[in-house]
PDB file of N, CA and C in Angstrom:
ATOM      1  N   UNK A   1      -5.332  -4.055   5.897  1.00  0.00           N
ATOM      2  CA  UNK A   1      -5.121  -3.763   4.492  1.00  0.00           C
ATOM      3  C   UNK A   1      -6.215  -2.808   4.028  1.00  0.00           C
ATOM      4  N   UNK A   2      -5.864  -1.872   3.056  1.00  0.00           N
ATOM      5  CA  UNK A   2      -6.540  -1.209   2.901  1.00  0.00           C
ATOM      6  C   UNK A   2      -6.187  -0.800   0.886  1.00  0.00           C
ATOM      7  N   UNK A   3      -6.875  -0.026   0.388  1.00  0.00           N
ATOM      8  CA  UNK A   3      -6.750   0.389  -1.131  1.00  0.00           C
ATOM      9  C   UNK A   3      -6.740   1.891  -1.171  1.00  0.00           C
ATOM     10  N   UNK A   4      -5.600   2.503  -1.394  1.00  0.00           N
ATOM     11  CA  UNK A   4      -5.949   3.955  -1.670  1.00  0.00           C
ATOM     12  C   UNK A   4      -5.595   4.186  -3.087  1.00  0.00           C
ATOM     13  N   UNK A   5      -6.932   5.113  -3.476  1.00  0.00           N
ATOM     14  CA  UNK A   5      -7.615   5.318  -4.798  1.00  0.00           C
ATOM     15  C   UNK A   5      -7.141   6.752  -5.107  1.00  0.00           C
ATOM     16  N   UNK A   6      -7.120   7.156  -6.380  1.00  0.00           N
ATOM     17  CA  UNK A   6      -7.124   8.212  -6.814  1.00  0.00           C
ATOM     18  C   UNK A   6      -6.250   9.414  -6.426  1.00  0.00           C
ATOM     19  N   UNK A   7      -5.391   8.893  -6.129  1.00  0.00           N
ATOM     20  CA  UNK A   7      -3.884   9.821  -5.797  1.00  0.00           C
ATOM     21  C   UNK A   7      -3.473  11.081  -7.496  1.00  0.00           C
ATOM     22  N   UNK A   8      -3.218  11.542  -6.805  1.00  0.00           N
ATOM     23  CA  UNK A   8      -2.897  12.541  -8.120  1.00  0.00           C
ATOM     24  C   UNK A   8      -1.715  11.758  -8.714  1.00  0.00           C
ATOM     25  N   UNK A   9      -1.877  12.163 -10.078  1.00  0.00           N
ATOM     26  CA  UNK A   9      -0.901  11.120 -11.024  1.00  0.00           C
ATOM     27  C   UNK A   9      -0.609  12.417 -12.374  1.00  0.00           C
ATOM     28  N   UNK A  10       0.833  12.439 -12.337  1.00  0.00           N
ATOM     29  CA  UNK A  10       1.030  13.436 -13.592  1.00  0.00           C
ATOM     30  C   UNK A  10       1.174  13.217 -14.834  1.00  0.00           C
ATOM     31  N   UNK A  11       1.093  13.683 -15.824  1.00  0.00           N
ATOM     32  CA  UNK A  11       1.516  13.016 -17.286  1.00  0.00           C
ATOM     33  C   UNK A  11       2.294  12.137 -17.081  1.00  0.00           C
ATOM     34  N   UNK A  12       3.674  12.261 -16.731  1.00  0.00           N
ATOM     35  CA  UNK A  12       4.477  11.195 -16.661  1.00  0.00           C
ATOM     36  C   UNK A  12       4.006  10.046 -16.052  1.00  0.00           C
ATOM     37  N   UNK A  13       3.048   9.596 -15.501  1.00  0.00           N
ATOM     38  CA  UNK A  13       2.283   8.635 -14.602  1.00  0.00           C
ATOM     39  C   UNK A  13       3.502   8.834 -13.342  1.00  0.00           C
ATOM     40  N   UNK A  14       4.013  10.071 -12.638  1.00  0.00           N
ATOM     41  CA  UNK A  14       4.397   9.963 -11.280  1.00  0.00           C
ATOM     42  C   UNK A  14       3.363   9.898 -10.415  1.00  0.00           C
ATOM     43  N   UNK A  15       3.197   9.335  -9.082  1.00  0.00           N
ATOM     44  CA  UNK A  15       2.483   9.860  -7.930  1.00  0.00           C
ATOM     45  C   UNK A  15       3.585   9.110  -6.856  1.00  0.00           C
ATOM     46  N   UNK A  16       2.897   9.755  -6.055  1.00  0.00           N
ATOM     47  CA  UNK A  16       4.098   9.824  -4.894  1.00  0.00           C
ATOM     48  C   UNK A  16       2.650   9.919  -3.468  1.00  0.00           C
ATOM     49  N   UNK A  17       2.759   8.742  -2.663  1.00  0.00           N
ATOM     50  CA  UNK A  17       1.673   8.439  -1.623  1.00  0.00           C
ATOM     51  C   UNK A  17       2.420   8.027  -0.453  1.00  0.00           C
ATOM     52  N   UNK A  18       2.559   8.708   0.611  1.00  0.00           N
ATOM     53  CA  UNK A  18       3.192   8.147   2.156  1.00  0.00           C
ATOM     54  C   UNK A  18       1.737   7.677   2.795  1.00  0.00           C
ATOM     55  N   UNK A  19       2.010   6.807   3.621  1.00  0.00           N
ATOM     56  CA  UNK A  19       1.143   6.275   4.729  1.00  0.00           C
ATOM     57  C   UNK A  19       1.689   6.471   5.869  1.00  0.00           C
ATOM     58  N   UNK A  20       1.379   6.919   7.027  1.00  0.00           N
ATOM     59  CA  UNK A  20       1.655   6.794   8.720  1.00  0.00           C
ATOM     60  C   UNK A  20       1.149   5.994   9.616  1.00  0.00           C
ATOM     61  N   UNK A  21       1.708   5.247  10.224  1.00  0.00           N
ATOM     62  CA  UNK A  21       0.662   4.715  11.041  1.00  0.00           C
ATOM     63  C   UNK A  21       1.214   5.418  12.137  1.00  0.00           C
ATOM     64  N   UNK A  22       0.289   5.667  14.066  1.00  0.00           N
ATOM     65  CA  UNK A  22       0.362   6.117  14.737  1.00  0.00           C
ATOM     66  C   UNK A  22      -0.361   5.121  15.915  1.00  0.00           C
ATOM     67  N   UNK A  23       0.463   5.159  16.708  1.00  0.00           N
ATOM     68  CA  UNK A  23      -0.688   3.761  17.967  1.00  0.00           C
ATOM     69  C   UNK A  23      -0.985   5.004  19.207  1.00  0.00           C
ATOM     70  N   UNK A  24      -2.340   4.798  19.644  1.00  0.00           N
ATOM     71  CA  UNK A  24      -2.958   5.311  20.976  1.00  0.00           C
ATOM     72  C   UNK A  24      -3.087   3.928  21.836  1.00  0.00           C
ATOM     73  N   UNK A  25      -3.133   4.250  23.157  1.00  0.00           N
ATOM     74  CA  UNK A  25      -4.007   3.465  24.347  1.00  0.00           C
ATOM     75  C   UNK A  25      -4.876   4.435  24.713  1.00  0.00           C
ATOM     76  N   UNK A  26      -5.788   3.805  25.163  1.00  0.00           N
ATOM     77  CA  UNK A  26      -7.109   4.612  25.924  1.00  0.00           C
ATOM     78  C   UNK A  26      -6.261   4.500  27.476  1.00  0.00           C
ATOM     79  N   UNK A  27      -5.911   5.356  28.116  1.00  0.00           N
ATOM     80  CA  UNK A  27      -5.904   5.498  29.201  1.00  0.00           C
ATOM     81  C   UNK A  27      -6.557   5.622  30.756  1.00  0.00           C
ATOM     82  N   UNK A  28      -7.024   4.793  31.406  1.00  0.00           N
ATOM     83  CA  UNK A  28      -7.497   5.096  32.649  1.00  0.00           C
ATOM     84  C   UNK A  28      -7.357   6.256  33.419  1.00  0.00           C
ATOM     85  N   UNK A  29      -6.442   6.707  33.087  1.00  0.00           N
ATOM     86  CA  UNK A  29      -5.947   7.968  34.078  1.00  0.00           C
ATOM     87  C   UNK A  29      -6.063   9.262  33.131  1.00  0.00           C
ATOM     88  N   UNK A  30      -5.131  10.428  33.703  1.00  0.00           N
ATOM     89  CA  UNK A  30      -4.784  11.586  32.929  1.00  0.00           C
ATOM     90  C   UNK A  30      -3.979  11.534  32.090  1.00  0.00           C
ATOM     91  N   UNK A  31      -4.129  11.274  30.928  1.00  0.00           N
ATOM     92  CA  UNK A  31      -3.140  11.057  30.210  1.00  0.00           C
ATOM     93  C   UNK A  31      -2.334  12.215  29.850  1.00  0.00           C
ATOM     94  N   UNK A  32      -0.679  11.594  30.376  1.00  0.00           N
ATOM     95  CA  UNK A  32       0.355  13.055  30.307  1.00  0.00           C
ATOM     96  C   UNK A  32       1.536  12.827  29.492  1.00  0.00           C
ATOM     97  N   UNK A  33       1.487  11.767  28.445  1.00  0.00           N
ATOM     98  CA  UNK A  33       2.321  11.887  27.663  1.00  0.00           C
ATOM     99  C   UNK A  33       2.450  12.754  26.600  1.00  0.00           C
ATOM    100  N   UNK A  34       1.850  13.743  26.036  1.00  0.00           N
ATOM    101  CA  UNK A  34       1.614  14.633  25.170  1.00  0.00           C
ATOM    102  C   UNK A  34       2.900  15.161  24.961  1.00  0.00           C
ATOM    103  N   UNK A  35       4.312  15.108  25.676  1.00  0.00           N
ATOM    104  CA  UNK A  35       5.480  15.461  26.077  1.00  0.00           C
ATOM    105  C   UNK A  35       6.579  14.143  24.965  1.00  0.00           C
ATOM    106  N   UNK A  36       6.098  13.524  25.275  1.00  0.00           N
ATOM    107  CA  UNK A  36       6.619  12.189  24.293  1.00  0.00           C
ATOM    108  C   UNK A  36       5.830  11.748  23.083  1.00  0.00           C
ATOM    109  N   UNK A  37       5.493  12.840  22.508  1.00  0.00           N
ATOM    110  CA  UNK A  37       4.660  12.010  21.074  1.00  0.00           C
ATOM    111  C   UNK A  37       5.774  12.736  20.344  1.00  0.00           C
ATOM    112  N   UNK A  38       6.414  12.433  19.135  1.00  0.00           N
ATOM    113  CA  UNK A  38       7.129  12.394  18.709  1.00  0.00           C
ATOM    114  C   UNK A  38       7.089  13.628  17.781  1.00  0.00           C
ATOM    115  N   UNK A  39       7.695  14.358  16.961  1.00  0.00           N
ATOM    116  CA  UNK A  39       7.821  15.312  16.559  1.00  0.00           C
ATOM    117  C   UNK A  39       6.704  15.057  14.867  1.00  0.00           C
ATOM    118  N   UNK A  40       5.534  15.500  14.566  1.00  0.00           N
ATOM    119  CA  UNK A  40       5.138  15.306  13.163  1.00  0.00           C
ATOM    120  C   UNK A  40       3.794  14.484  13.627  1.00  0.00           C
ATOM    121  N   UNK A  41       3.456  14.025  14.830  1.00  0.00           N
ATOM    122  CA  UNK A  41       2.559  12.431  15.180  1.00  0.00           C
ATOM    123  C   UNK A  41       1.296  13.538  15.580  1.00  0.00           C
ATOM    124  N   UNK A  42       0.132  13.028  15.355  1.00  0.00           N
ATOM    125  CA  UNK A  42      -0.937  14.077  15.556  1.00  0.00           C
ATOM    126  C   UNK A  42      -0.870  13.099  17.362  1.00  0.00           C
ATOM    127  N   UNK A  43      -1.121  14.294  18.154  1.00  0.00           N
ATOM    128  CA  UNK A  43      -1.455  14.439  19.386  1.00  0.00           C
ATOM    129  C   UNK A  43      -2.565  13.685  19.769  1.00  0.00           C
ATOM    130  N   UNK A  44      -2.331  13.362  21.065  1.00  0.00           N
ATOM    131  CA  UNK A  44      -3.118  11.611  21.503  1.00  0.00           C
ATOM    132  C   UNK A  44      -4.722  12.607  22.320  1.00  0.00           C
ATOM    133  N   UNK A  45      -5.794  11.912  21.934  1.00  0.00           N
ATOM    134  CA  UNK A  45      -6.781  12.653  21.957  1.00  0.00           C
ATOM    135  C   UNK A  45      -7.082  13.308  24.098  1.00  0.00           C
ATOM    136  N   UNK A  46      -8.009  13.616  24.612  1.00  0.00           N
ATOM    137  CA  UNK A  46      -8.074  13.251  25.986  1.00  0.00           C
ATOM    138  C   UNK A  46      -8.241  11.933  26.010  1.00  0.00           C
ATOM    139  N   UNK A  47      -7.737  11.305  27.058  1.00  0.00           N
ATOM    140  CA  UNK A  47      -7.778  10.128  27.740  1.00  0.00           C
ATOM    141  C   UNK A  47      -6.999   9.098  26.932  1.00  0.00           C
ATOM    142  N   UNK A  48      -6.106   9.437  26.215  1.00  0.00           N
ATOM    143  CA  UNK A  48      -5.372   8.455  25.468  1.00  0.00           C
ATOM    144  C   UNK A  48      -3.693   8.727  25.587  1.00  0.00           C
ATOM    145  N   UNK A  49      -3.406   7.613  25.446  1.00  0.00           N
ATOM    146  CA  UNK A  49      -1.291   8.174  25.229  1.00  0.00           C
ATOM    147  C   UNK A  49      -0.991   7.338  24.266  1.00  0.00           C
ATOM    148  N   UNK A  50       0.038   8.207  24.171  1.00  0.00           N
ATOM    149  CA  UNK A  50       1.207   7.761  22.452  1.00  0.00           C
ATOM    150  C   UNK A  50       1.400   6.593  22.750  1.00  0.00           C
ATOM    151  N   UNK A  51       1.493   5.602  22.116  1.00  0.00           N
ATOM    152  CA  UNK A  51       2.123   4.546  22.417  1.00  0.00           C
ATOM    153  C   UNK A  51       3.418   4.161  21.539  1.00  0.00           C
ATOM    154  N   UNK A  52       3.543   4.107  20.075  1.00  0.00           N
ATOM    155  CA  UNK A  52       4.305   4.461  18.980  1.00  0.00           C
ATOM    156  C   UNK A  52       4.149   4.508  17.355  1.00  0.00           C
ATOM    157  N   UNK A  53       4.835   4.673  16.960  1.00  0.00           N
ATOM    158  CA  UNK A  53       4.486   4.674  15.338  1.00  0.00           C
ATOM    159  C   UNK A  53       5.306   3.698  14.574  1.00  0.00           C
ATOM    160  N   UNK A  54       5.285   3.090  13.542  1.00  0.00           N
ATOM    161  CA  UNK A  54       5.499   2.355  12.133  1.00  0.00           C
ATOM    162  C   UNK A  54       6.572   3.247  11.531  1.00  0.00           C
ATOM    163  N   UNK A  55       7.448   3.038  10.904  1.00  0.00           N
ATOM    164  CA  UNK A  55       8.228   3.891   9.397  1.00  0.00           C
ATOM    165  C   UNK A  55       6.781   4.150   8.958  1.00  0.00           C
ATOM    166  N   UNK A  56       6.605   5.309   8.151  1.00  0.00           N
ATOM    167  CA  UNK A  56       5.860   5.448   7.206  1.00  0.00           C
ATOM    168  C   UNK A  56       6.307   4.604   6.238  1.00  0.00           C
ATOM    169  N   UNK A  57       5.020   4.305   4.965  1.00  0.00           N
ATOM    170  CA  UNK A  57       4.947   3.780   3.653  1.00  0.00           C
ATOM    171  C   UNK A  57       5.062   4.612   2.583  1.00  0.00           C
ATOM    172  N   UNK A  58       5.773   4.037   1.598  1.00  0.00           N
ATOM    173  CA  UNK A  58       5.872   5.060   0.577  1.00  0.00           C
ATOM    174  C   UNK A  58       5.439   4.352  -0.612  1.00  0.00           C
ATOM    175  N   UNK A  59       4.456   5.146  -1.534  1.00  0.00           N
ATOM    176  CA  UNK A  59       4.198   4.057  -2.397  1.00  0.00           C
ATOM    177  C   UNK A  59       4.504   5.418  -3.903  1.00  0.00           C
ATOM    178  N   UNK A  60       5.339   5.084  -4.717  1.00  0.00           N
ATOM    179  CA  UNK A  60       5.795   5.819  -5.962  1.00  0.00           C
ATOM    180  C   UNK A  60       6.406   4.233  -7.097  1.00  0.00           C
ATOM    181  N   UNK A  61       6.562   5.332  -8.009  1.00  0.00           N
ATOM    182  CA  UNK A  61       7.078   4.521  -9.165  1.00  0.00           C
ATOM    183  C   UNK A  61       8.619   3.839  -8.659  1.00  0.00           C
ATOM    184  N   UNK A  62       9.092   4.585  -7.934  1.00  0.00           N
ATOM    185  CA  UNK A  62      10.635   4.030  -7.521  1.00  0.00           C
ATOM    186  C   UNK A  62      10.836   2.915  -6.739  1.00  0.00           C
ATOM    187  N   UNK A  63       9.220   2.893  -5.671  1.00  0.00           N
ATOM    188  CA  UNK A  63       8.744   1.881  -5.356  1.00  0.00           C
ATOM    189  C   UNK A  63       8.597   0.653  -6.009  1.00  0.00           C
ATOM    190  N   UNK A  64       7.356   0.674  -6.196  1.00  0.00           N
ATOM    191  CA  UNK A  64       6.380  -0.246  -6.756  1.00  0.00           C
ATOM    192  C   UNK A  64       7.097  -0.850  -8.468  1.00  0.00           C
ATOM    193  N   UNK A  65       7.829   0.277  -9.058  1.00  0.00           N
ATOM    194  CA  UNK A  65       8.146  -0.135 -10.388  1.00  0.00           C
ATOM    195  C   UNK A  65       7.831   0.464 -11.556  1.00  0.00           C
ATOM    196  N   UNK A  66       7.583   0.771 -12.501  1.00  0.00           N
ATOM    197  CA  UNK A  66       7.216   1.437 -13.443  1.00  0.00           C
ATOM    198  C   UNK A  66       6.164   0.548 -14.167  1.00  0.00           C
ATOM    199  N   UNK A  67       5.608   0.039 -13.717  1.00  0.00           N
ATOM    200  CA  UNK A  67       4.668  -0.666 -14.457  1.00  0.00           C
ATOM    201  C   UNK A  67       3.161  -0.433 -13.763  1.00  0.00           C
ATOM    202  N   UNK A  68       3.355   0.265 -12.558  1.00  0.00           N
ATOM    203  CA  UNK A  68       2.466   0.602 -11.908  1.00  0.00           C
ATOM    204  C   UNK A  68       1.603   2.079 -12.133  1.00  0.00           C
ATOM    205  N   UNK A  69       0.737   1.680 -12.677  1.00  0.00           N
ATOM    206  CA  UNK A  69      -0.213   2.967 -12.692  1.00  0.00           C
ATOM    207  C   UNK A  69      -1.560   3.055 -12.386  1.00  0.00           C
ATOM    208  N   UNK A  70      -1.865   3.855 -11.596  1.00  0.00           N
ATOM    209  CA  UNK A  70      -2.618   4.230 -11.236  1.00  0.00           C
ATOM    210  C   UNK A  70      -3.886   4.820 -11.605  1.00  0.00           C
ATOM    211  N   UNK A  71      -3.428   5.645 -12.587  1.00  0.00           N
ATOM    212  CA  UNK A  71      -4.640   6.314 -13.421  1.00  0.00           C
ATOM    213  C   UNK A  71      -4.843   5.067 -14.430  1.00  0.00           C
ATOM    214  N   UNK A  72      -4.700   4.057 -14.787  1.00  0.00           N
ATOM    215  CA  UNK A  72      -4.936   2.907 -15.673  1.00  0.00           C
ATOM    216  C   UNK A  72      -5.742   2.032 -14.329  1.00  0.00           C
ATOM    217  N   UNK A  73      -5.590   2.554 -13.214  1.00  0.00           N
ATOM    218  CA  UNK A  73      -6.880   1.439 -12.764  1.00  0.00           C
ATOM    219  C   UNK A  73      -6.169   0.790 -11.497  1.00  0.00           C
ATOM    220  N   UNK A  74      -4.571   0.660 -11.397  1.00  0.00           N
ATOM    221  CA  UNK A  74      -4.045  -0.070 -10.788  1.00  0.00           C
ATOM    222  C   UNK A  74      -4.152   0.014  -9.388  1.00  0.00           C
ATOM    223  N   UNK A  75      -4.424  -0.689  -8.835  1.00  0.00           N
ATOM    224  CA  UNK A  75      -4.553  -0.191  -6.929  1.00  0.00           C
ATOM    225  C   UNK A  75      -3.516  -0.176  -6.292  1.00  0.00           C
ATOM    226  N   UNK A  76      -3.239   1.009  -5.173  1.00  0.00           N
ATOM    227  CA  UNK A  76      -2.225   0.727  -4.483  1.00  0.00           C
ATOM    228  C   UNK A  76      -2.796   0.357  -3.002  1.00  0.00           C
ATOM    229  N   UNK A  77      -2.134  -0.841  -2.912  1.00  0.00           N
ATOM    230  CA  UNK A  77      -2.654  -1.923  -1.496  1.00  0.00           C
ATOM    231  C   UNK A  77      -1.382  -1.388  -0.295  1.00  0.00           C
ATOM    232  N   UNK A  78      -2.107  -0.791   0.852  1.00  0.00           N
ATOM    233  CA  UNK A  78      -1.584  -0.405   2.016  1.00  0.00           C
ATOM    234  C   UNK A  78      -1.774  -1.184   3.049  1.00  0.00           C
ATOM    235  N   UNK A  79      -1.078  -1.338   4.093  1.00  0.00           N
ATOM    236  CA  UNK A  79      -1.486  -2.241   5.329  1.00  0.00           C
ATOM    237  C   UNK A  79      -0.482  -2.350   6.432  1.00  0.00           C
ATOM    238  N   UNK A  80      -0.541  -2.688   7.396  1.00  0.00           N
ATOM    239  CA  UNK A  80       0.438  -2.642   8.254  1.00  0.00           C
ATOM    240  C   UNK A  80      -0.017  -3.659   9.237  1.00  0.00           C
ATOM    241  N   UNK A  81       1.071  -4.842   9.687  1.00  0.00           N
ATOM    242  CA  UNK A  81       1.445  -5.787  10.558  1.00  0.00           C
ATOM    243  C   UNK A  81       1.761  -5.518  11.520  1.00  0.00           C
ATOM    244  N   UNK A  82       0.700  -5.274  12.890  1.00  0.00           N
ATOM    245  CA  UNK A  82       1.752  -5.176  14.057  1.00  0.00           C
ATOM    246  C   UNK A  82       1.570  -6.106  14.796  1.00  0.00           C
ATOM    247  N   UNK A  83       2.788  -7.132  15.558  1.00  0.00           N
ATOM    248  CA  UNK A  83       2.714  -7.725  17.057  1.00  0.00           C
ATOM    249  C   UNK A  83       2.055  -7.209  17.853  1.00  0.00           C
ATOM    250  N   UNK A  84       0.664  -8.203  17.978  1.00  0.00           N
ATOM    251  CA  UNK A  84      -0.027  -7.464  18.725  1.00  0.00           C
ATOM    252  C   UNK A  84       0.120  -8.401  20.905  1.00  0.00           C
ATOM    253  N   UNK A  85       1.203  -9.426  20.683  1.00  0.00           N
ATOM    254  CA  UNK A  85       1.526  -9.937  21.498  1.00  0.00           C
ATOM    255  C   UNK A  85       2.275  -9.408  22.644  1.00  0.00           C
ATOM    256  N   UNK A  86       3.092  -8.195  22.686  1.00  0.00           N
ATOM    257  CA  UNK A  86       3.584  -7.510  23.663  1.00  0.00           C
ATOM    258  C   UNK A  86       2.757  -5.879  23.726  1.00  0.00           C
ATOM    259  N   UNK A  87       1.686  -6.220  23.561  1.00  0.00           N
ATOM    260  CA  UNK A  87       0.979  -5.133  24.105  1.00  0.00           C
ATOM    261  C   UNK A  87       0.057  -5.236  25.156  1.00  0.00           C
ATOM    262  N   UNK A  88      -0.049  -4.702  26.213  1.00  0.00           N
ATOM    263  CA  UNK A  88      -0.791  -5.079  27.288  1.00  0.00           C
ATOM    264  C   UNK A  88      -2.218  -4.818  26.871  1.00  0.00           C
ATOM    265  N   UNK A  89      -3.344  -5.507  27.703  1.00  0.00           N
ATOM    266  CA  UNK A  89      -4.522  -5.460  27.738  1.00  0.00           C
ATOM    267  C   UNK A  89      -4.958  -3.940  27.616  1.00  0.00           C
ATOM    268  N   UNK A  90      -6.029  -3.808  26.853  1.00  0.00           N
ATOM    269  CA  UNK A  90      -6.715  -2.332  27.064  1.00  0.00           C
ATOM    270  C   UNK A  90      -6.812  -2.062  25.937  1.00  0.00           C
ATOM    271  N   UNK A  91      -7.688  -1.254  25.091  1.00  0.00           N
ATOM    272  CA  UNK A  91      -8.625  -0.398  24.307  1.00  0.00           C
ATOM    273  C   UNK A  91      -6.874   0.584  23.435  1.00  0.00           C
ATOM    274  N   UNK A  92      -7.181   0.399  22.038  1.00  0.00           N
ATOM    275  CA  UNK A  92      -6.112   1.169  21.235  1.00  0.00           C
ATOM    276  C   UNK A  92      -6.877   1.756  20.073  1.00  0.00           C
ATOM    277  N   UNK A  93      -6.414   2.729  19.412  1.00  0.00           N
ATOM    278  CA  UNK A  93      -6.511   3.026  18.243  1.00  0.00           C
ATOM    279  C   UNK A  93      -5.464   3.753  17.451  1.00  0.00           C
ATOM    280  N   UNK A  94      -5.224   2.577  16.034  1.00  0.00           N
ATOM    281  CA  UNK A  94      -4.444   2.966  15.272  1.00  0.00           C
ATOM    282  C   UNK A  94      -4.779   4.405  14.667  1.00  0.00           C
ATOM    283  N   UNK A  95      -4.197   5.083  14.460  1.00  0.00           N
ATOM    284  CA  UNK A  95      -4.268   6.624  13.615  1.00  0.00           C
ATOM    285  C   UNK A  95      -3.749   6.150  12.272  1.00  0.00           C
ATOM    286  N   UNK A  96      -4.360   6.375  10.832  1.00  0.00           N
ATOM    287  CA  UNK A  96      -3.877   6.285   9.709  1.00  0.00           C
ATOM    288  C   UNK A  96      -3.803   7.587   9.086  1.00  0.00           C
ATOM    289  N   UNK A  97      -2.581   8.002   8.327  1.00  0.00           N
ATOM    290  CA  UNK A  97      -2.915   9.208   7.780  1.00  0.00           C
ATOM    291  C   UNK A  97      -2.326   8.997   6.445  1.00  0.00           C
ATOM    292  N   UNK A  98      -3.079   9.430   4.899  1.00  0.00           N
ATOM    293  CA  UNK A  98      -2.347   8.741   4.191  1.00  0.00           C
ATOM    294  C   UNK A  98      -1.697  10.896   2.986  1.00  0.00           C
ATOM    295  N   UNK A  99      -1.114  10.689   2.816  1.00  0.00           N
ATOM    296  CA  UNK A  99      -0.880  12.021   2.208  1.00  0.00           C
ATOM    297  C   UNK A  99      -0.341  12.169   0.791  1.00  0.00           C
ATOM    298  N   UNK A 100      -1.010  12.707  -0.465  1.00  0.00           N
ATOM    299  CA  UNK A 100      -0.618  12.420  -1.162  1.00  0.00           C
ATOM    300  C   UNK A 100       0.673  13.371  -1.547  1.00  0.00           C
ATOM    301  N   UNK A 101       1.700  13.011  -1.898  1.00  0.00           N
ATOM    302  CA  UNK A 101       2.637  14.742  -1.971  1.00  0.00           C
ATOM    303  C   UNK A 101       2.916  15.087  -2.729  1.00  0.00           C
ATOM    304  N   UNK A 102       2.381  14.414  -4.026  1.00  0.00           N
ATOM    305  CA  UNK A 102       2.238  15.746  -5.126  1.00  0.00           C
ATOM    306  C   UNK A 102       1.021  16.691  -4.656  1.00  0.00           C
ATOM    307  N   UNK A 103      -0.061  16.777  -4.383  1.00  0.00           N
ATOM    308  CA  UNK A 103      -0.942  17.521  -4.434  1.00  0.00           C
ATOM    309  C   UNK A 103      -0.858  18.341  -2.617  1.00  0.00           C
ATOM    310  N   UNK A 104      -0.431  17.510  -2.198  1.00  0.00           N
ATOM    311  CA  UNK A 104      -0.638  18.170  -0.635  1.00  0.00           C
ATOM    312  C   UNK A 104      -1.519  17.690   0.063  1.00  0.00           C
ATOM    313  N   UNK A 105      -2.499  17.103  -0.258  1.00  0.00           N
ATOM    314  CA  UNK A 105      -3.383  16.276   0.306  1.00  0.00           C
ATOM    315  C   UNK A 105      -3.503  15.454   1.622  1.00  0.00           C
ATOM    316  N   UNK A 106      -4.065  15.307   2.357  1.00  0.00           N
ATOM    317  CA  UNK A 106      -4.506  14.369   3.110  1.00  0.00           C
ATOM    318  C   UNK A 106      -5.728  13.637   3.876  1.00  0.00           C
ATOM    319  N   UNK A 107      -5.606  12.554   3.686  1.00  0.00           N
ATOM    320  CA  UNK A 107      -7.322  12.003   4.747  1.00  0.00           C
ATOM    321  C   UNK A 107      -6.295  11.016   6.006  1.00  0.00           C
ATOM    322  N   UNK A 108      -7.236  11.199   7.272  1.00  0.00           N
ATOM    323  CA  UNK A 108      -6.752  10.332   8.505  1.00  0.00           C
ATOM    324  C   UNK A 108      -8.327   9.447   8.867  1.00  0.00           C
ATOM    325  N   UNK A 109      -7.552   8.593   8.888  1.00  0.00           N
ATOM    326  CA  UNK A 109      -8.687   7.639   9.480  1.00  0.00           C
ATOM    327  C   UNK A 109      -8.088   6.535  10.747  1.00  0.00           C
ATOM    328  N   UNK A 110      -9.271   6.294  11.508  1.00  0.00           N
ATOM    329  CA  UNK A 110      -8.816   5.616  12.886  1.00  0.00           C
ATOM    330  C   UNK A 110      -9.351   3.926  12.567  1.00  0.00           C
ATOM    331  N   UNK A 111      -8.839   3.129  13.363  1.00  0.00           N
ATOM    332  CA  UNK A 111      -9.117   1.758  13.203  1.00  0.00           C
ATOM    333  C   UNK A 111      -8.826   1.482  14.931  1.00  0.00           C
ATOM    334  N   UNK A 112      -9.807   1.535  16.018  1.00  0.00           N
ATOM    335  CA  UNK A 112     -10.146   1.004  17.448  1.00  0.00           C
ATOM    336  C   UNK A 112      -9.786  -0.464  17.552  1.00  0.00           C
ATOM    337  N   UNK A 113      -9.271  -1.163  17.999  1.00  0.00           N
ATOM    338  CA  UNK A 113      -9.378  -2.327  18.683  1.00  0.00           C
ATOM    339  C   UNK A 113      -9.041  -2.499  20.192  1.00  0.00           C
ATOM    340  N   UNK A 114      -9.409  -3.847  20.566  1.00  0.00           N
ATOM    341  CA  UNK A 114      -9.112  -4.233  22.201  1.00  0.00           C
ATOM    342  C   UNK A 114      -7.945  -5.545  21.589  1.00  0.00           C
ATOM    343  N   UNK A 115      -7.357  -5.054  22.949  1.00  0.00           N
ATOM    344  CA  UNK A 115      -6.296  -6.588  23.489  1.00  0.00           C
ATOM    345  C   UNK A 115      -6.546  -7.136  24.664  1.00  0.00           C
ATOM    346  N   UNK A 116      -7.205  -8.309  24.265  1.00  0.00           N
ATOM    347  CA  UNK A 116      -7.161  -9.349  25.840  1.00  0.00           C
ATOM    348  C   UNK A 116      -6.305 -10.454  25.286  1.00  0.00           C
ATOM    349  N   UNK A 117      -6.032 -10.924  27.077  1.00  0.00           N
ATOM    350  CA  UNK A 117      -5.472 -11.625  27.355  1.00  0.00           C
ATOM    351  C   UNK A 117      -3.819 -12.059  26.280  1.00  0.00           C
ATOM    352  N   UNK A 118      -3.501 -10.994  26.689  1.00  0.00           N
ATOM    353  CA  UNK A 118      -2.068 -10.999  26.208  1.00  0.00           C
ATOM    354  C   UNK A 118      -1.018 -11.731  26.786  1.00  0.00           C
TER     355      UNK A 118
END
């Protein structure tokens, strides 16, 4: 879970915020999936492969409701649930990218974890 702040918001109190999530493995080997990352997915660094992605999140008024605003203070709470039970052992990192699209904007941030004993 996470809080993203300060999204551009227009008179009308629109904003309009997608989230991505994106999964890596750290790879032992050469990693040669770069062929299978999906069309739009930022490219798996050296030594890592795609593993898959989430639907993006969409967070707007059509969403959330009209009671939601943002520039009044209101937070919009992001997060994503994954089964982490059918993933094999080894070193991952989620890719977050959150974009705002009224303004064009974007920040990516990574979140590393391990899976044992799966």
């Amino acid at each position: 879970m996470f809080v993203v702040y300060n999204p551009t918001v227009t008179s009308d109190r629109r904003f309009d915020i997608q989230v991505d999530y994106h999964l890596y493995r750290r790879a032992p080997f050469e990693a040669d999936a770069a062929a299978r990352v999906p069309d739009g997915a930022p490219p798996p660094r050296p030594g890592e492969r795609y593993v898959t992605r989430t639907d993006p999140q969409r967070f707007n008024r059509a969403v959330l409701g009209p009671r939601v605003d943002p520039s009044a203070g209101h937070p919009l709470m992001a997060g994503q649930g994954i089964l982490l039970s059918s993933f094999q052992d080894g070193d991952y990192r989620l890719g977050i990218t959150v974009t705002d699209l009224l303004s064009g904007k974007t920040l990516a941030r990574d979140v590393s974890f391990t899976v044992t004993g799966s």
